[in-house]
Protein backbone atom coordinates (compact mmCIF):
# COMPACT_ATOMS: atom_id res chain seq x y z
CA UNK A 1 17.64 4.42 26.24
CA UNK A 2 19.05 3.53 23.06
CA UNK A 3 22.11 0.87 21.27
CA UNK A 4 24.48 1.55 18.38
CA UNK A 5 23.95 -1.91 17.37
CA UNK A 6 22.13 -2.61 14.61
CA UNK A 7 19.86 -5.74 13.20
CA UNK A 8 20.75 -7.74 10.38
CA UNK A 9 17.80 -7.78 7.25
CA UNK A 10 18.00 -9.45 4.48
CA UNK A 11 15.77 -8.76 1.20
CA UNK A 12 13.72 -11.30 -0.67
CA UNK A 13 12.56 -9.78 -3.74
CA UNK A 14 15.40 -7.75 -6.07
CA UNK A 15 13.22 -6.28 -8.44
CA UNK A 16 12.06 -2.73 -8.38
CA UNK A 17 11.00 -2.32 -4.54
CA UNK A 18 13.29 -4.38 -2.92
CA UNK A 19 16.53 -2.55 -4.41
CA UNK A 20 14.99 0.85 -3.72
CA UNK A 21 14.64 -0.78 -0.34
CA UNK A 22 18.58 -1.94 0.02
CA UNK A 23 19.64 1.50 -1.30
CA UNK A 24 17.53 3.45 1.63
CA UNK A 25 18.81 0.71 4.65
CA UNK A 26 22.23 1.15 2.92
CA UNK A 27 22.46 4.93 3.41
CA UNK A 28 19.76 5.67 6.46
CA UNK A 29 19.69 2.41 8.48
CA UNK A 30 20.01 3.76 11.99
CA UNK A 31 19.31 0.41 13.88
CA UNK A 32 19.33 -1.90 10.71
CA UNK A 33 21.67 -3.18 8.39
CA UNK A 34 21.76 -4.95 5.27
CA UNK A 35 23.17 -8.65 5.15
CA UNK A 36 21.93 -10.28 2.37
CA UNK A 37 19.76 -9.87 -0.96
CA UNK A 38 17.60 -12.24 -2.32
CA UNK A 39 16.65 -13.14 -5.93
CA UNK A 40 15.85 -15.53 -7.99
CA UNK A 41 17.42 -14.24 -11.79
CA UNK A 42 20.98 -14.38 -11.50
CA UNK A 43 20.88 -11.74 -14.12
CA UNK A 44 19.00 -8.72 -12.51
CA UNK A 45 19.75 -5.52 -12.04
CA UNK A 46 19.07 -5.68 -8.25
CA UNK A 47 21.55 -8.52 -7.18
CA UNK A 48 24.10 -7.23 -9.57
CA UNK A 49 23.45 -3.46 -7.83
CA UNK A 50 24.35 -5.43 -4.75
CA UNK A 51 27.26 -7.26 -5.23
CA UNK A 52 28.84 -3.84 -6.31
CA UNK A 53 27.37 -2.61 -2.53
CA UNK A 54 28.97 -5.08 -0.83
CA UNK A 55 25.87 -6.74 0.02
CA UNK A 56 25.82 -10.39 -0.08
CA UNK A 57 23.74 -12.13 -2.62
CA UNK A 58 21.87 -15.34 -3.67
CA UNK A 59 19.98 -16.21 -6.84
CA UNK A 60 18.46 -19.06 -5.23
CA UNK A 61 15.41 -17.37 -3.54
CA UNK A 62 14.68 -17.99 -0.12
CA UNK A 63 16.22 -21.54 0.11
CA UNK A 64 19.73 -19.96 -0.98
CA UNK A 65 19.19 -17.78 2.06
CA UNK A 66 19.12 -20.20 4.36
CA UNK A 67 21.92 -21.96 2.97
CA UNK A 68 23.89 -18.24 3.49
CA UNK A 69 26.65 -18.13 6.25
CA UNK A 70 24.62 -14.70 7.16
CA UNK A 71 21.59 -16.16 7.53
CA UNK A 72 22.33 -17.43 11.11
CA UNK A 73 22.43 -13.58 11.92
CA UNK A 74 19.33 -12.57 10.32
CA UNK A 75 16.70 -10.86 12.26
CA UNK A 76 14.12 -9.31 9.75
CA UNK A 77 13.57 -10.20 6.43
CA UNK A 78 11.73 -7.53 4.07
CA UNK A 79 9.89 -9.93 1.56
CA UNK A 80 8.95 -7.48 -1.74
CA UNK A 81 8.02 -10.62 -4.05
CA UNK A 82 4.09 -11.22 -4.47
CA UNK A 83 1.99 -12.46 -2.49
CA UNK A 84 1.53 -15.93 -3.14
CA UNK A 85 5.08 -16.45 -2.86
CA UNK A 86 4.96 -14.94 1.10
CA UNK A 87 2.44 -17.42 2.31
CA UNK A 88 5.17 -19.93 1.26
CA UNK A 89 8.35 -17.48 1.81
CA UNK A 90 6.49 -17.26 5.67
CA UNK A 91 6.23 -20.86 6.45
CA UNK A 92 9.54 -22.07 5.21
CA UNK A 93 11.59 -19.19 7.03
CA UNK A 94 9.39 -19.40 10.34
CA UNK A 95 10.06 -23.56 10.38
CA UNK A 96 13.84 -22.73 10.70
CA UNK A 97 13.37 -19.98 13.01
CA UNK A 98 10.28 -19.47 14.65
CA UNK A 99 10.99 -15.82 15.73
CA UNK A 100 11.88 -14.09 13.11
CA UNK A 101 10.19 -10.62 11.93
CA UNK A 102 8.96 -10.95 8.23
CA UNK A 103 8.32 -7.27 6.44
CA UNK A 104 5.52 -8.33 4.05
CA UNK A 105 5.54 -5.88 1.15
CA UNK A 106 2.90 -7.88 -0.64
CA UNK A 107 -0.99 -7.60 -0.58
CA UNK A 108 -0.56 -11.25 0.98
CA UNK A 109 -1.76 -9.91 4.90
CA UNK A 110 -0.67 -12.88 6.83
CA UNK A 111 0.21 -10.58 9.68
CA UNK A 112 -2.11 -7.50 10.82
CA UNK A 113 -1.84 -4.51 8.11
CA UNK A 114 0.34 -1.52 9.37
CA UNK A 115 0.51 2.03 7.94
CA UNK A 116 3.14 3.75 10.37
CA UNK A 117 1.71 6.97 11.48
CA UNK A 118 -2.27 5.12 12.29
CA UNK A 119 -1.33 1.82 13.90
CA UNK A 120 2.73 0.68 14.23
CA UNK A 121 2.76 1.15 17.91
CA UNK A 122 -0.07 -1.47 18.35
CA UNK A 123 2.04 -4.18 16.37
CA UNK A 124 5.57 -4.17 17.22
CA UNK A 125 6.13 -7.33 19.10
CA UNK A 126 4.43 -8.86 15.77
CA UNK A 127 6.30 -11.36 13.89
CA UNK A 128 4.84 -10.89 10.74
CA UNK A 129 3.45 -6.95 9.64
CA UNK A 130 1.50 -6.37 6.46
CA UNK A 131 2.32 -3.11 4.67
CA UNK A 132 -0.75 -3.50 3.09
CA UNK A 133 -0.44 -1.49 -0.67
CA UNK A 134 1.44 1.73 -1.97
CA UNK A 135 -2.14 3.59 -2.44
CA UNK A 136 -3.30 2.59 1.57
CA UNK A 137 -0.03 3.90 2.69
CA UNK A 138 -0.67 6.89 0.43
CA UNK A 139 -4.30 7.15 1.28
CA UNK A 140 -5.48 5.48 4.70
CA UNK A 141 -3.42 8.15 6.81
CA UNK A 142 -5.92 10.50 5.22
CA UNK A 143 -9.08 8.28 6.02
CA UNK A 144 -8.14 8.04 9.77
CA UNK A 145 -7.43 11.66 9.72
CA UNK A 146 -10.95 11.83 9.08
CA UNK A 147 -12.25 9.41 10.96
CA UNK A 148 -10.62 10.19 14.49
CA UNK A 149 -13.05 13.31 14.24
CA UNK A 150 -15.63 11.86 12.65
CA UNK A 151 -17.88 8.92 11.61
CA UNK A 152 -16.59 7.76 8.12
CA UNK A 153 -19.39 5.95 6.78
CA UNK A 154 -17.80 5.42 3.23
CA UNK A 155 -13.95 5.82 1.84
CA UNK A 156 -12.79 5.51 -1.51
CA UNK A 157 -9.35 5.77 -2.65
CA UNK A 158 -7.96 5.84 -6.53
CA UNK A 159 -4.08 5.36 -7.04
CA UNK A 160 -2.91 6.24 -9.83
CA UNK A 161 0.67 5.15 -10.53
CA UNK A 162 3.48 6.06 -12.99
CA UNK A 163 3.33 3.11 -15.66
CA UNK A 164 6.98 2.81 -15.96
CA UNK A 165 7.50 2.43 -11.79
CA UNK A 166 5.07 -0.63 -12.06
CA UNK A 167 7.47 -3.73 -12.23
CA UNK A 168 5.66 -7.54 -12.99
CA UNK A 169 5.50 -8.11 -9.15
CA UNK A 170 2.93 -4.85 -9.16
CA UNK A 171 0.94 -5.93 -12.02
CA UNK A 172 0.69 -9.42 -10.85
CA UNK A 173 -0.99 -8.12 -7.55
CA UNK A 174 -4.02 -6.25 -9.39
CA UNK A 175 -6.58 -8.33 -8.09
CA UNK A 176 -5.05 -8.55 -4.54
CA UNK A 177 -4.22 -4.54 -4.26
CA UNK A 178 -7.76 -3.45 -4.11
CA UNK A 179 -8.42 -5.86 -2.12
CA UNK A 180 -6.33 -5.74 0.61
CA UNK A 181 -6.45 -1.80 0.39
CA UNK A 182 -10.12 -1.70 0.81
CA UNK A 183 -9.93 -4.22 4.15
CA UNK A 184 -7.78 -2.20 5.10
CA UNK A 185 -9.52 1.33 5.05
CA UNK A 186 -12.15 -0.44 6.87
CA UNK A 187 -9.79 -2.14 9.43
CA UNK A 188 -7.11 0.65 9.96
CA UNK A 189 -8.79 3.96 8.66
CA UNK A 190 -11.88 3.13 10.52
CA UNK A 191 -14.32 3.75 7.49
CA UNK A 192 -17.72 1.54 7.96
CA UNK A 193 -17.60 0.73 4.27
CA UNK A 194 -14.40 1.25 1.36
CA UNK A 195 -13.50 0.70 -2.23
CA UNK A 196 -10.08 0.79 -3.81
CA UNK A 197 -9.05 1.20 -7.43
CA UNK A 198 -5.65 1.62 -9.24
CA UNK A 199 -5.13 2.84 -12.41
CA UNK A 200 -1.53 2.83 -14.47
CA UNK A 201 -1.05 5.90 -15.93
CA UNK A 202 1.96 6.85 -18.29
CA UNK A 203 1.91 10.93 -16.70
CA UNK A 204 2.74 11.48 -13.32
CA UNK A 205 -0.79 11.46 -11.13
CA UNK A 206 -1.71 12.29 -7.96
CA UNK A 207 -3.74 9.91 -5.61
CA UNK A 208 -7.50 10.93 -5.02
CA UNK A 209 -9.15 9.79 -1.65
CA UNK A 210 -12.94 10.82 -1.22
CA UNK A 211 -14.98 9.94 2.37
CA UNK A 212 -18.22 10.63 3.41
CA UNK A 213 -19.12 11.06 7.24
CA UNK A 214 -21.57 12.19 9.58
CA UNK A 215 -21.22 16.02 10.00
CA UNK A 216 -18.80 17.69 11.44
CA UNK A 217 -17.06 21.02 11.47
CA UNK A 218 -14.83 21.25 8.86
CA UNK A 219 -12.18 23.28 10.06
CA UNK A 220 -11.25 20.40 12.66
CA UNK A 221 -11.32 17.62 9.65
CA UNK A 222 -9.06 20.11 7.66
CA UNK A 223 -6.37 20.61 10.76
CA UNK A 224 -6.64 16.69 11.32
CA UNK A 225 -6.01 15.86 7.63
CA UNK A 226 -3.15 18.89 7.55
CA UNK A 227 -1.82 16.75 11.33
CA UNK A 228 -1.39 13.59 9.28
CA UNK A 229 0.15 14.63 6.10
CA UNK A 230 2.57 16.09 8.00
CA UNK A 231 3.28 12.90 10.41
CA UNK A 232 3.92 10.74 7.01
CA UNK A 233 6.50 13.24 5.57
CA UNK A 234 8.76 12.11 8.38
CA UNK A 235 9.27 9.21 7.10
CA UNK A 236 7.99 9.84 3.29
CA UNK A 237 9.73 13.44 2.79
CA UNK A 238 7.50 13.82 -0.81
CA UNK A 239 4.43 13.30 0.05
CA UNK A 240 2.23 16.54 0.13
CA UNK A 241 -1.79 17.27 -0.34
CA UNK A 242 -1.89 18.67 -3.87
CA UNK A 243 -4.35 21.33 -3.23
CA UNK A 244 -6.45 22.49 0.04
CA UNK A 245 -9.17 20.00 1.37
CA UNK A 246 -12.28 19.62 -0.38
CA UNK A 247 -15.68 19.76 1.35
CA UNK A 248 -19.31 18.69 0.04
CA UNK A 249 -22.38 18.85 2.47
CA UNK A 250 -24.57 16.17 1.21
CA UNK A 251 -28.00 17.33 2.44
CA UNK A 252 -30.24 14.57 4.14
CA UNK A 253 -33.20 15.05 1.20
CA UNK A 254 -30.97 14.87 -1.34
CA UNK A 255 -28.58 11.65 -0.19
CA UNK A 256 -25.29 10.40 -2.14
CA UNK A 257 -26.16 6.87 -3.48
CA UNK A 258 -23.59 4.63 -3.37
CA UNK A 259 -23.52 1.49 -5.66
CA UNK A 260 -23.59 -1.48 -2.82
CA UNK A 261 -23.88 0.17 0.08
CA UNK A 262 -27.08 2.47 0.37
CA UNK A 263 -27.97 6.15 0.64
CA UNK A 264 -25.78 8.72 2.68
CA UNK A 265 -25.82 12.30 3.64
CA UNK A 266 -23.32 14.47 5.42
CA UNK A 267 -20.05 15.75 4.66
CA UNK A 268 -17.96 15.09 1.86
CA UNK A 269 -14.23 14.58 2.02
CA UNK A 270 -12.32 15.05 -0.55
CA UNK A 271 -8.36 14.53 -0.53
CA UNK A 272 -5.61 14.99 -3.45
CA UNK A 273 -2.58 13.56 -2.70
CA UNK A 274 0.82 13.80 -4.19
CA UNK A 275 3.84 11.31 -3.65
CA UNK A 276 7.06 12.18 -5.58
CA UNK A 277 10.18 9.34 -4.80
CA UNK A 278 13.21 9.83 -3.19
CA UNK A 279 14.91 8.64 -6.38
CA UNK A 280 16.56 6.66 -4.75
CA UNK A 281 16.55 3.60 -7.22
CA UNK A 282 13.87 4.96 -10.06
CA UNK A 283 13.01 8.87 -11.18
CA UNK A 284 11.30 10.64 -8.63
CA UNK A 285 7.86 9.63 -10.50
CA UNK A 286 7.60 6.55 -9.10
CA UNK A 287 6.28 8.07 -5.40
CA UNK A 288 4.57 4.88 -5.04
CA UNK A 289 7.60 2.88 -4.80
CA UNK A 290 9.23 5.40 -2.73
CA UNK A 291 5.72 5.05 0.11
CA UNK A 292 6.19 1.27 0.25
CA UNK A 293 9.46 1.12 1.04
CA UNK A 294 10.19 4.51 3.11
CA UNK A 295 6.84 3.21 4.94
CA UNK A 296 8.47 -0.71 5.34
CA UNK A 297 12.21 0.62 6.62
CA UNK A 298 10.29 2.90 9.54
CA UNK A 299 8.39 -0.20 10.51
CA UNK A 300 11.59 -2.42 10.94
CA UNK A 301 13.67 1.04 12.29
CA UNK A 302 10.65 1.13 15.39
CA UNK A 303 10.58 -2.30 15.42
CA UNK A 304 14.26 -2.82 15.59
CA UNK A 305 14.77 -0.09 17.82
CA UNK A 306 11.78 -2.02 20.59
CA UNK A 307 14.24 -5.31 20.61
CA UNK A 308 17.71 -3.48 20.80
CA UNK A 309 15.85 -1.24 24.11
CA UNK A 310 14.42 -4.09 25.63
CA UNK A 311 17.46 -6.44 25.48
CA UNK A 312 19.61 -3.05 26.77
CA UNK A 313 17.35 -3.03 29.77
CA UNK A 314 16.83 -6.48 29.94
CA UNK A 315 20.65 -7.18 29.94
C-alpha cells in the first residue's frame, strides 16, 4: 500500500550539495517535500535560489530552523555541511525532537553508513544514516558486487573529482573522506582490508576501484559487477562502467604485496567507473555531486515511503 502524502525536509547546508539537493526534491520528490533551507551566509547563491523556489529560508543555521514556523512539521533533515558541524547539528536537533531522521551528507558517521543498492533496507527505522562519501557511493556498490561472489581480501578505490564541483565543505573533509570511505569498504563492501584516495582534478575523470579476492570464475564477478551498476542507475541515471571489467590472476608464487597488509594471490578486480551529473545545479562534470545527493533523496524517498505505509496500516 502506498499515501500521496508527503514528508516535510528541510536542508542544512546551501552550498553546492545541498541546492543540487533542493532542486532534485523540488522536481522528483514522490513522498518528500521541501520546507525549509538552511544557511548560514545570507548572501549565497543557495538561499537566494530558494527564496525564488518558494522554499522557505533562514541564514541563521540550524538554530534559525528551529525558530521556523515550519519546523514543527519537519520530519527529515538532509544535513550537507561538514562533519564537525553534524555531531553538533545532531545533538541540538535530536534535544528538541528526539525522533527525527537526520540525512548525514558528511564523512561525520554518527549513524551506520548506507549506500542504497548494498545496505538501505537494513537501516530504515534508523534515525540518523551516514551517506558515507561521493567516491563509496561511486565505488562500494562495485566492491560488494565482488564480494557477494567472492572473498575480497583487499579494495582500493581512487576518486577523482572535477576541481571546479569541489565547494570548501569538500575540501574541508579531505582527511575525513578517506577515512570514512575506507571503513566503509570494509564495513559495507565486505572487503577484509581497504584504502581510499581522492584526487582533484581540473578534466573530467573517471573513478578507478581495484580488489583482490580469492579465485573465482570470472564470468560470475563480471555479471555481478554488470547486476550492480545497473541497480545504482535507478537512482543515479549517469553512472556507467567506463570500459569492460578488468581481470588479473595473481599466481600464488608470485603474490601482490601490499604496503600494510601482507602478500596476496588470486584474482584481480579491476573497475572504471564513470559518473556524469544530472546538471541539475552544476555542469554535468560534477557526477560526484550528482551520487551524493541522487544517493541521499532515495534514502529519505524509502525511508519516507516505510513511515507513510506503516502509519496507513497502522491507522
Amino acid at each position: 500500500m502506498s499515501s500521496s502524502k508527503k514528508l516535510k525536509v528541510a536542508i542544512i547546508g546551501s552550498g553546492n550539495i545541498g541546492t543540487d539537493l533542493m532542486i532534485k526534491i523540488l522536481r522528483n520528490g514522490q513522498h518528500l517535500e521541501m520546507g525549509a533551507m538552511v544557511g548560514i551566509d545570507p548572501a549565497s547563491d543557495g538561499l537566494a535560489r530558494a527564496a525564488r523556489m518558494g522554499v522557505a529560508t533562514t541564514h541563521e543555521g540550524v538554530e534559525g530552523l528551529t525558530r521556523m514556523d515550519v519546523f514543527k512539521d519537519i520530519d527529515f533533515v538532509f544535513d550537507a555541511t561538514s562533519a564537525g558541524a553534524h555531531v553538533k547539528n545532531d545533538a541540538f536537533l535530536r534535544s528538541l525532537k528526539p525522533n527525527i531522521r537526520l540525512i548525514d551528507l558528511t564523512p561525520a558517521a554518527i549513524g551506520p553508513y548506507c549506500v542504497p543498492v548494498v545496505n538501505l533496507e537494513e537501516h530504515l527505522d534508523a534515525l540518523n544514516v551516514n551517506m558515507v562519501t561521493c567516491g563509496g557511493q561511486a565505488t562500494i556498490p562495485m566492491v560488494a558486487a565482488v564480494s557477494r561472489v567472492a572473498k575480497v581480501h583487499y579494495a582500493e578505490i581512487v576518486a577523482s573529482i572535477a576541481s571546479k564541483s569541489a565547494g570548501p565543505g569538500t575540501r574541508a573533509n579531505i582527511d575525513e573522506f578517506t577515512e570514512t570511505t575506507t571503513k566503509a569498504i570494509e564495513v559495507i563492501g565486505g572487503a577484509a582490508k581497504g584504502k581510499a584516495i581522492i584526487v582533484m582534478n581540473p578534466a573530467e575523470p573517471p573513478l578507478k576501484n581495484n580488489k583482490l579476492s580469492e579465485l573465482v570464475d570470472q564470468a560470475k564477478v563480471e555479471a555481478s559487477v554488470e547486476e550492480m551498476a545497473q541497480a545504482v542507475q535507478a537512482y543515479v541515471p549517469g553512472y556507467r562502467l567506463k570500459q569492460k571489467v578488468q581481470f588479473d590472476v595473481i599466481p600464488e608464487d608470485a603474490p601482490l604485496t601490499i604496503p600494510g597488509h601482507g602478500k596476496f594471490s588470486g584474482l584481480k578486480t579491476s573497475v572504471f567507473l564513470e559518473v556524469e551529473g544530472a546538471a541539475h545545479y552544476l555542469p554535468a562534470y560534477a557526477g560526484n555531486l550528482d551520487i551524493m545527493t541522487s544517493a541521499a533523496l532515495a534514502t529519505a524517498e524509502r525511508m519516507a515511503l516505510s513511515i507513510l505505509n506503516n502509519a496507513m496500516n497502522n491507522g
